[in-house]
C-alpha atoms as a PDB file:
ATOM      1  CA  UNK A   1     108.718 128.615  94.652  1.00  0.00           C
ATOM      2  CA  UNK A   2     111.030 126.132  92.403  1.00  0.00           C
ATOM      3  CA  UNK A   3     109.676 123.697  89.814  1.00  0.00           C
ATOM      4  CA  UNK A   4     110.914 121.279  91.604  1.00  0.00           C
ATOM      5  CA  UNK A   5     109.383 122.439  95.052  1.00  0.00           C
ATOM      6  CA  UNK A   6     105.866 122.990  93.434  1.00  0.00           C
ATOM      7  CA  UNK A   7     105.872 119.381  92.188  1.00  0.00           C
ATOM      8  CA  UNK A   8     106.962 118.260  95.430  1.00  0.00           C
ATOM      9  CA  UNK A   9     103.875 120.443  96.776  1.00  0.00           C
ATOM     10  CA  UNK A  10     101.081 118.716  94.053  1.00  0.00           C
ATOM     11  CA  UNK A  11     102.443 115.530  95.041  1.00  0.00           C
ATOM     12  CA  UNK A  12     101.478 115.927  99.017  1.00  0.00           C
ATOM     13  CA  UNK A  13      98.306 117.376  98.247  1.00  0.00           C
ATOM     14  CA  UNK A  14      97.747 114.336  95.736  1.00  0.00           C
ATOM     15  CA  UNK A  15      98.537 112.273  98.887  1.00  0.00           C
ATOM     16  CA  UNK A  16      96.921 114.288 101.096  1.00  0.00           C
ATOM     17  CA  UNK A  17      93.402 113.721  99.473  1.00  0.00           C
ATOM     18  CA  UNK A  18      94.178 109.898  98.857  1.00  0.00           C
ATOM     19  CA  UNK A  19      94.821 109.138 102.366  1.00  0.00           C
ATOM     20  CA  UNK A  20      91.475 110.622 103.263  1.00  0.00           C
ATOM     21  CA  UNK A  21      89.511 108.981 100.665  1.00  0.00           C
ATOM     22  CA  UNK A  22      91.382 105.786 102.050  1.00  0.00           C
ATOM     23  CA  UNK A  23      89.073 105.996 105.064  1.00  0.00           C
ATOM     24  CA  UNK A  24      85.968 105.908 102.822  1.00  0.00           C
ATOM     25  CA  UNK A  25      87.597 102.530 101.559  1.00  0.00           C
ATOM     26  CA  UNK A  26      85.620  99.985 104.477  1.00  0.00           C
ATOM     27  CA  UNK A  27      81.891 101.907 104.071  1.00  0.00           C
ATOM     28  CA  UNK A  28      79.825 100.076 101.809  1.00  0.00           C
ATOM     29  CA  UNK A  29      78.686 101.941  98.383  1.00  0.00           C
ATOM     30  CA  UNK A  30      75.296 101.600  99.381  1.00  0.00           C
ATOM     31  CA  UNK A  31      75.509 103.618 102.576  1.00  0.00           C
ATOM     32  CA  UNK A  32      77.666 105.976 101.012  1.00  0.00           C
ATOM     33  CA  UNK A  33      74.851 106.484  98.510  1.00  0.00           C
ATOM     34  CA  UNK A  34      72.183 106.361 101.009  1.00  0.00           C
ATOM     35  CA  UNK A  35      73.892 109.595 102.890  1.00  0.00           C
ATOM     36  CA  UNK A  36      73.886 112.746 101.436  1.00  0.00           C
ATOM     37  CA  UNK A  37      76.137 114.012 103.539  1.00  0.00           C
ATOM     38  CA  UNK A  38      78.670 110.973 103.594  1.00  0.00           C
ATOM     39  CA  UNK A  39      78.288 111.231  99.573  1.00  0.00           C
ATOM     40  CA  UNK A  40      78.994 114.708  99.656  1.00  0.00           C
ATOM     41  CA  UNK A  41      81.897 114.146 101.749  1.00  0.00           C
ATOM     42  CA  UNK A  42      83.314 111.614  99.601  1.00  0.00           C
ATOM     43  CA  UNK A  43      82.246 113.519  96.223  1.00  0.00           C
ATOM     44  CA  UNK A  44      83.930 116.568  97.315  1.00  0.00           C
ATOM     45  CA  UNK A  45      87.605 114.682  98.217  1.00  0.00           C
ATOM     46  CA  UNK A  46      87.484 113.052  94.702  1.00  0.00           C
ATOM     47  CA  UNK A  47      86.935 116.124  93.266  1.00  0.00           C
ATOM     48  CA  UNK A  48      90.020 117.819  95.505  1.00  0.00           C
ATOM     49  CA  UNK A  49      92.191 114.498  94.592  1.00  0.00           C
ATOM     50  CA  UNK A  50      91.595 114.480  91.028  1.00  0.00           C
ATOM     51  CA  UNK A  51      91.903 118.599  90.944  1.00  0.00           C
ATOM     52  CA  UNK A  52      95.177 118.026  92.705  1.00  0.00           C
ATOM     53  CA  UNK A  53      96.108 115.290  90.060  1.00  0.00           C
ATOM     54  CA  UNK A  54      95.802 117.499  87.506  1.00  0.00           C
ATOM     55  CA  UNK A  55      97.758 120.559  88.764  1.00  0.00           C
ATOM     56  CA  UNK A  56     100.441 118.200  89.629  1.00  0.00           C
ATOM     57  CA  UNK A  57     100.626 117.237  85.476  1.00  0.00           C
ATOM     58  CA  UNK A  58     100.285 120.875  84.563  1.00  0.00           C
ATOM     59  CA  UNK A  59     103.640 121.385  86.969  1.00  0.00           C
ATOM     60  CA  UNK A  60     105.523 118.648  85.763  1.00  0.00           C
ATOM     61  CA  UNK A  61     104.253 119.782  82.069  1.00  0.00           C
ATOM     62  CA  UNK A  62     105.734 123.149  82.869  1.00  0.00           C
ATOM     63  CA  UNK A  63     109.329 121.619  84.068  1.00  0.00           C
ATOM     64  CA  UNK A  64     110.014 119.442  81.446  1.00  0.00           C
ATOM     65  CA  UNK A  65     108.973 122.127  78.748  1.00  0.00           C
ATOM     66  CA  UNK A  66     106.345 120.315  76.936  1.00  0.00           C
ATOM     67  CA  UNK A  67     103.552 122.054  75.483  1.00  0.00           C
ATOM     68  CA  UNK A  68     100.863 123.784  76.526  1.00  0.00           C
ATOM     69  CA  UNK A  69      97.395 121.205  76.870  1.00  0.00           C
ATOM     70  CA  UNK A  70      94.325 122.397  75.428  1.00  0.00           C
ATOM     71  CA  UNK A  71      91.850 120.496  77.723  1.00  0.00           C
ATOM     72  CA  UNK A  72      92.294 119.273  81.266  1.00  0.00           C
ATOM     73  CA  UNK A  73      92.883 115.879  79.966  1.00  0.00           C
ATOM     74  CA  UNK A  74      95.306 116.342  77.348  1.00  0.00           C
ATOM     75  CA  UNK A  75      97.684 116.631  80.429  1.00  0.00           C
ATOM     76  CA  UNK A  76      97.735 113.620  81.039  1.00  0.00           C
ATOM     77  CA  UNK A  77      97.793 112.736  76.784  1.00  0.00           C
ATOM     78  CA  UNK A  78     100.771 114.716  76.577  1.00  0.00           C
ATOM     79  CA  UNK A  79     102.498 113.035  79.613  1.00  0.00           C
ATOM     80  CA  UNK A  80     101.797 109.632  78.206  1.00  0.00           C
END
């Protein structure tokens, strides 16, 4: 795979996980903290969104040559 098509890859999985979290958008907090498994649901596709978020900064990282982060969020340090 390319750079370019494994950026192209982070960015639908980025996607991906946003438009499912989208449908967690209209259910009140309070419900979604009232059902563990609704919670868990919604816990587990923020975790796979922000995962994804991060592998898509490592990639771009990688194709523009920058250095190497230290810590998950000095990807997004270095970016900035």
């Amino acid at each position: 795979m390319t750079n370019i098509s494994v950026i192209e890859n982070r960015i639908s999985t980025v996607k991906k996980y946003l438009k499912i979290l989208e449908r967690y958008k209209k259910i009140s907090r309070k419900k979604i903290e009232e059902d563990i498994d609704l919670r868990g649901a919604v816990e587990r596709y923020l975790y796979l969104a922000v995962q994804a978020t991060i592998d898509l900064a490592g990639a771009v990282l990688s194709f523009k040559n920058f250095r190497k982060p230290a810590t998950m969020s000095e990807n997004f340090l270095i970016l900035s």
